[in-house]
C-alpha atoms as a PDB file:
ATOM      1  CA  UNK A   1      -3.629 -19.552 -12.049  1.00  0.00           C
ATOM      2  CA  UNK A   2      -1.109 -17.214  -9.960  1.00  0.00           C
ATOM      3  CA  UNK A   3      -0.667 -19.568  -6.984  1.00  0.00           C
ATOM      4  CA  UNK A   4       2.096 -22.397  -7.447  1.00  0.00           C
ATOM      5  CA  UNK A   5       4.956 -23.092  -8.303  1.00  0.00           C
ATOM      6  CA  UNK A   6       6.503 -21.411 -11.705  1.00  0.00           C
ATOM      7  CA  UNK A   7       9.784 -22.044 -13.541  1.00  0.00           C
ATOM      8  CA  UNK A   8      10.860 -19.316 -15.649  1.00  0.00           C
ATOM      9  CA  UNK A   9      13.970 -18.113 -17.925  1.00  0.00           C
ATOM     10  CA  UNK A  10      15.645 -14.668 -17.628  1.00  0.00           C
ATOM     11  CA  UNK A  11      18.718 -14.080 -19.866  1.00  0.00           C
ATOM     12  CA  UNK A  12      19.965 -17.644 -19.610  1.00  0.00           C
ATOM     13  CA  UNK A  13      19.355 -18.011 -15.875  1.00  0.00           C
ATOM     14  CA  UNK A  14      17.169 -20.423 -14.270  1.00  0.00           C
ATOM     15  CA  UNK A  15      14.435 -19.131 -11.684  1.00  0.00           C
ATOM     16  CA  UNK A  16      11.868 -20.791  -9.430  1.00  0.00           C
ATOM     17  CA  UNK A  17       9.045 -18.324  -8.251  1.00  0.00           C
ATOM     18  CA  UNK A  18       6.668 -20.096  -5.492  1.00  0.00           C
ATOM     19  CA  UNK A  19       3.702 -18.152  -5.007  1.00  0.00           C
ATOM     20  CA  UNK A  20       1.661 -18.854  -1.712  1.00  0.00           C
ATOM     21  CA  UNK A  21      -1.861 -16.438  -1.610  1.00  0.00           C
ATOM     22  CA  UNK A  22      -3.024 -13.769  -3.738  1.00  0.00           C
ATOM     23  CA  UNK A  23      -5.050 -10.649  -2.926  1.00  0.00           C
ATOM     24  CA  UNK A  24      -7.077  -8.209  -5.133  1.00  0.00           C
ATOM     25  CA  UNK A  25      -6.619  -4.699  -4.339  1.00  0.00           C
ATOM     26  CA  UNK A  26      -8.558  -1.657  -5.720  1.00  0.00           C
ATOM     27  CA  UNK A  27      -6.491   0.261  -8.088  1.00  0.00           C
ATOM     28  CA  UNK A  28      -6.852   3.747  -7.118  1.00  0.00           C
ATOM     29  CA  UNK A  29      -8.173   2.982  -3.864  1.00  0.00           C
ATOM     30  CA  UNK A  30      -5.392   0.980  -2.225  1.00  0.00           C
ATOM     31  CA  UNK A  31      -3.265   3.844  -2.592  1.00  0.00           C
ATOM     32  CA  UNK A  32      -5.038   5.481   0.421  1.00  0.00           C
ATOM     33  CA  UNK A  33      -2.883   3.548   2.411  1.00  0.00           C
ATOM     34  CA  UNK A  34       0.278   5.462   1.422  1.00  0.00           C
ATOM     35  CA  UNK A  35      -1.651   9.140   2.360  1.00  0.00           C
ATOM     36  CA  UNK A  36      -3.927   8.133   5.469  1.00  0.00           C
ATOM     37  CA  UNK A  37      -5.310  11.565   5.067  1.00  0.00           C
ATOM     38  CA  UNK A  38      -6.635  11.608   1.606  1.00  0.00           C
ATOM     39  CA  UNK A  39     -10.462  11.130   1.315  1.00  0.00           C
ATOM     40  CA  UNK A  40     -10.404  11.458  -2.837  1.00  0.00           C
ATOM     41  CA  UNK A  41      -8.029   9.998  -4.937  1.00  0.00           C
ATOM     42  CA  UNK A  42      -7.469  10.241  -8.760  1.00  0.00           C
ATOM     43  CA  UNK A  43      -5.278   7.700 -10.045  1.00  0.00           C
ATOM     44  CA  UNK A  44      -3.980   9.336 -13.624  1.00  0.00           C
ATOM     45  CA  UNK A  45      -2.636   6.340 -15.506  1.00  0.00           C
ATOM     46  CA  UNK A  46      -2.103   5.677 -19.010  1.00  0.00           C
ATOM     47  CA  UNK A  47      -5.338   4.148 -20.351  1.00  0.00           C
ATOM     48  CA  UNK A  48      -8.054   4.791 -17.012  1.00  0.00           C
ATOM     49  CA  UNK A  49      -8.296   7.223 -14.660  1.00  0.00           C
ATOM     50  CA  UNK A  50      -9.384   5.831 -11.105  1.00  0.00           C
ATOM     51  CA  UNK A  51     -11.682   8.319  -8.806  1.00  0.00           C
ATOM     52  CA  UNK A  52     -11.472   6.566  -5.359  1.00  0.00           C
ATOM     53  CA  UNK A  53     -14.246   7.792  -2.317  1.00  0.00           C
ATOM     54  CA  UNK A  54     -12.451   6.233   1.250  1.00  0.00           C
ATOM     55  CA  UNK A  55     -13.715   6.618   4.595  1.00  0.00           C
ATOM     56  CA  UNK A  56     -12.451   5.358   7.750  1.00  0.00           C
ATOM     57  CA  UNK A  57      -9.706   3.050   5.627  1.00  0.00           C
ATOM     58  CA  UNK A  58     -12.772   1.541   3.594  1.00  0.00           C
ATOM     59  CA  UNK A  59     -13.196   1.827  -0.028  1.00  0.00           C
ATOM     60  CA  UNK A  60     -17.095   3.546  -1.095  1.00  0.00           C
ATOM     61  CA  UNK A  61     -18.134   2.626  -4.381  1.00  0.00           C
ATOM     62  CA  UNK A  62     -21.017   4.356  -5.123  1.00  0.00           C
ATOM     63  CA  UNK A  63     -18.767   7.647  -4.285  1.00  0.00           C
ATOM     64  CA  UNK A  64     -16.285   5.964  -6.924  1.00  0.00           C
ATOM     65  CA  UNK A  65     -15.839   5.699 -10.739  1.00  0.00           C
ATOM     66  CA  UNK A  66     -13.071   5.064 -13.326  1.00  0.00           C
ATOM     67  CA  UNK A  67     -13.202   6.334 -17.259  1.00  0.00           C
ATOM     68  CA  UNK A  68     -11.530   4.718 -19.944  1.00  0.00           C
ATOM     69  CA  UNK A  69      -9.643   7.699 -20.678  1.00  0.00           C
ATOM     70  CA  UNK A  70      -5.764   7.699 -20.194  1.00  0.00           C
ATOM     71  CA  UNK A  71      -2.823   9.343 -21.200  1.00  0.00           C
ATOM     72  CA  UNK A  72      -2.083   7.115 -24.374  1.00  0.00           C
ATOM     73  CA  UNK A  73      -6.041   7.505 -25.241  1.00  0.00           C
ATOM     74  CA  UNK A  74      -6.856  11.319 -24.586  1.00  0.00           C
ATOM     75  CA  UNK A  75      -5.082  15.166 -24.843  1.00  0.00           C
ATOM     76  CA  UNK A  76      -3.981  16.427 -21.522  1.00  0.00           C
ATOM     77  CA  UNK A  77      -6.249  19.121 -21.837  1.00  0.00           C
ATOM     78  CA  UNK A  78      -9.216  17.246 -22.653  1.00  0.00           C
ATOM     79  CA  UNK A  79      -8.160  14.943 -19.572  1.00  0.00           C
ATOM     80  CA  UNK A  80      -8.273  17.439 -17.267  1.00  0.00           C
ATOM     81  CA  UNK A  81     -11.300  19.327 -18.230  1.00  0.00           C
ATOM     82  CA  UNK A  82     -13.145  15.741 -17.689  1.00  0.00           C
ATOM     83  CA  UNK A  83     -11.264  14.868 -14.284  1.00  0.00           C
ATOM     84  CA  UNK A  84     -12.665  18.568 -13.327  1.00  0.00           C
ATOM     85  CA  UNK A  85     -16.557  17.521 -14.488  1.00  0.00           C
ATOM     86  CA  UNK A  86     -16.324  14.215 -12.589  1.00  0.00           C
ATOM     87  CA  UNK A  87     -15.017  15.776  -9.534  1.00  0.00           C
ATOM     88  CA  UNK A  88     -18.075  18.100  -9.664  1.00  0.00           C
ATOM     89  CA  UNK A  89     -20.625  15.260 -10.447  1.00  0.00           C
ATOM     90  CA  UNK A  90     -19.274  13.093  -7.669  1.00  0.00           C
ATOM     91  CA  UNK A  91     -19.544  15.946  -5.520  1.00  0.00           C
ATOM     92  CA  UNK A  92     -16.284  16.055  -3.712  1.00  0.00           C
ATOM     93  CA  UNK A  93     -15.297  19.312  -2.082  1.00  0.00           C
ATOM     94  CA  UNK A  94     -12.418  18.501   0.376  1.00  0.00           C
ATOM     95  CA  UNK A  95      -9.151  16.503   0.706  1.00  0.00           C
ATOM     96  CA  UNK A  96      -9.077  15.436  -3.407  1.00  0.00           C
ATOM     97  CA  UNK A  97      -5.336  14.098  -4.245  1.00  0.00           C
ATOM     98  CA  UNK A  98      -3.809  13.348  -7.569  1.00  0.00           C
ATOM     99  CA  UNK A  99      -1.860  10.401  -8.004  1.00  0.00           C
ATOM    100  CA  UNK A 100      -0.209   7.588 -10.789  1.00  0.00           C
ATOM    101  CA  UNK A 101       1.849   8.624 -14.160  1.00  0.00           C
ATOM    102  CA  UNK A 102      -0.538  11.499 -14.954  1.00  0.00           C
ATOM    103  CA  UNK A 103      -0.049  13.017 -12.136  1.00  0.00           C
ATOM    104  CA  UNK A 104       2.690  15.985 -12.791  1.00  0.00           C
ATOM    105  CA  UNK A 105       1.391  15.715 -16.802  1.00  0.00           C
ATOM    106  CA  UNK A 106      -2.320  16.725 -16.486  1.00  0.00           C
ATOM    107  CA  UNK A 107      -2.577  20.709 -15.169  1.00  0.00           C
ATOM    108  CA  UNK A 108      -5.378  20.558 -12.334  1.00  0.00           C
ATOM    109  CA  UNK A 109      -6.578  23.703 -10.763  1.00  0.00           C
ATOM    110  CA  UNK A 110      -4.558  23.723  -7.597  1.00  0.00           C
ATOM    111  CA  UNK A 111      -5.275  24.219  -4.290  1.00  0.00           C
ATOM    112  CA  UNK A 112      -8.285  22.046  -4.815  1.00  0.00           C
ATOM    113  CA  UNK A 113      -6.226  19.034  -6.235  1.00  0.00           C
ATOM    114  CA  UNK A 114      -2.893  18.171  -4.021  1.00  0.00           C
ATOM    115  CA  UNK A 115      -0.384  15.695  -5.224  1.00  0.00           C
ATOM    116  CA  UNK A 116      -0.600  13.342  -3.257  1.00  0.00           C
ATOM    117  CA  UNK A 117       3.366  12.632  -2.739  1.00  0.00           C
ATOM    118  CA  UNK A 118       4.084  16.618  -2.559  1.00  0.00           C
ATOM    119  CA  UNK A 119       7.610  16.939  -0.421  1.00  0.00           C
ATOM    120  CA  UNK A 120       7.768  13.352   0.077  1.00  0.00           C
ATOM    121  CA  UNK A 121      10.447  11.413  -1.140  1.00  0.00           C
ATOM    122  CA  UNK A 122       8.291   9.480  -3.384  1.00  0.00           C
ATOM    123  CA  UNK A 123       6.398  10.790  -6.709  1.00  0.00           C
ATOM    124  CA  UNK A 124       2.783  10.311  -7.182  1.00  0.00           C
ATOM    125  CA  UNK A 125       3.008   7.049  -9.677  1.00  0.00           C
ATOM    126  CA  UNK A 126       4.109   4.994  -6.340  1.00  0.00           C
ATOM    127  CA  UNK A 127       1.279   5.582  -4.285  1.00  0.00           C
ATOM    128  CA  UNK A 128      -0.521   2.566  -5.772  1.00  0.00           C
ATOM    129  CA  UNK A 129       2.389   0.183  -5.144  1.00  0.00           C
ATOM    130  CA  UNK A 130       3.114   1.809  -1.502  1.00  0.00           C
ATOM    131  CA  UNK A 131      -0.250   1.093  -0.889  1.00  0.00           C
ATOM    132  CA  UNK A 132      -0.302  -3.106  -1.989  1.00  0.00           C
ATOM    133  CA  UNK A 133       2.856  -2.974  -0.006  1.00  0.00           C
ATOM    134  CA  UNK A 134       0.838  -1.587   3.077  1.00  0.00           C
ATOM    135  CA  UNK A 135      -1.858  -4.386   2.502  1.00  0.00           C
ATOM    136  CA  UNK A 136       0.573  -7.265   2.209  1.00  0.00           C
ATOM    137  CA  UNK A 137       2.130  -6.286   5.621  1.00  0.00           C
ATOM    138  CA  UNK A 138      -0.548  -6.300   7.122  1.00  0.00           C
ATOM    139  CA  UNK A 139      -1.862  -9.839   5.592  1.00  0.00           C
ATOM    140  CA  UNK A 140       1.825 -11.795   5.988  1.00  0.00           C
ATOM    141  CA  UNK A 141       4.101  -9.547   8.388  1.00  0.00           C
ATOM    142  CA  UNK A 142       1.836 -10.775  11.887  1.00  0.00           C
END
């Protein structure tokens, strides 16, 4: 349904948007591309939060999970207390990095959580998108 040829309206102007090839990328997951480091990732968003297990640059989903719990569907506090009880039940101990629009909202206990953008020039809700961006070069820039 995505690939083709589409022919849309924006404010009065005229656009043509050819699409060639589409790839799925894990939310939450992908996002390890923008911190080659991170081992953990916990994608705050606004109606999910994404826990993401990669090793070697490959996504493990049985040390992976995502709740339907979000920012417009929970209280910050109640957020973090359950991002805390996952972290323990998926037993990660090292390298755990917070990332997407919940990111400077919900108060983690810190040193064990890092944002994941911390001193870089981009915030935490762009890792996701830095990451597709880092998979499509690597698919069409050869």
């Amino acid at each position: 349904m995505v690939k083709g040829v589409h022919r849309i309206t924006v404010n009065g102007t005229r656009k043509e948007i050819i699409i060639k090839d589409v790839v799925v990328g894990v939310e939450g997951g992908s996002a390890a591309l923008s911190n080659p480091i991170a081992k953990h990732l916990i994608d705050i968003g606004s109606g999910t939060i994404n826990f993401a297990t990669v090793k070697n640059g490959r996504f493990i989903n049985s040390q992976s999970t995502t709740i339907p719990k979000g920012l417009e569907n929970a209280e910050l506090e109640g957020l973090a207390e359950n991002i805390q009880n996952i972290v323990l039940d998926l037993d990660w101990k090292d390298s755990i990095y917070v990332m997407g629009g919940g990111a400077h909202k919900v108060k983690l206990p810190y040193p064990v959580f890092t944002p994941l953008f911390q001193g870089r020039a981009y915030g935490p809700e762009f890792a996701n998108a830095i990451g597709y961006y880092k998979i499509g070069e690597k698919l069409w820039l050869r």
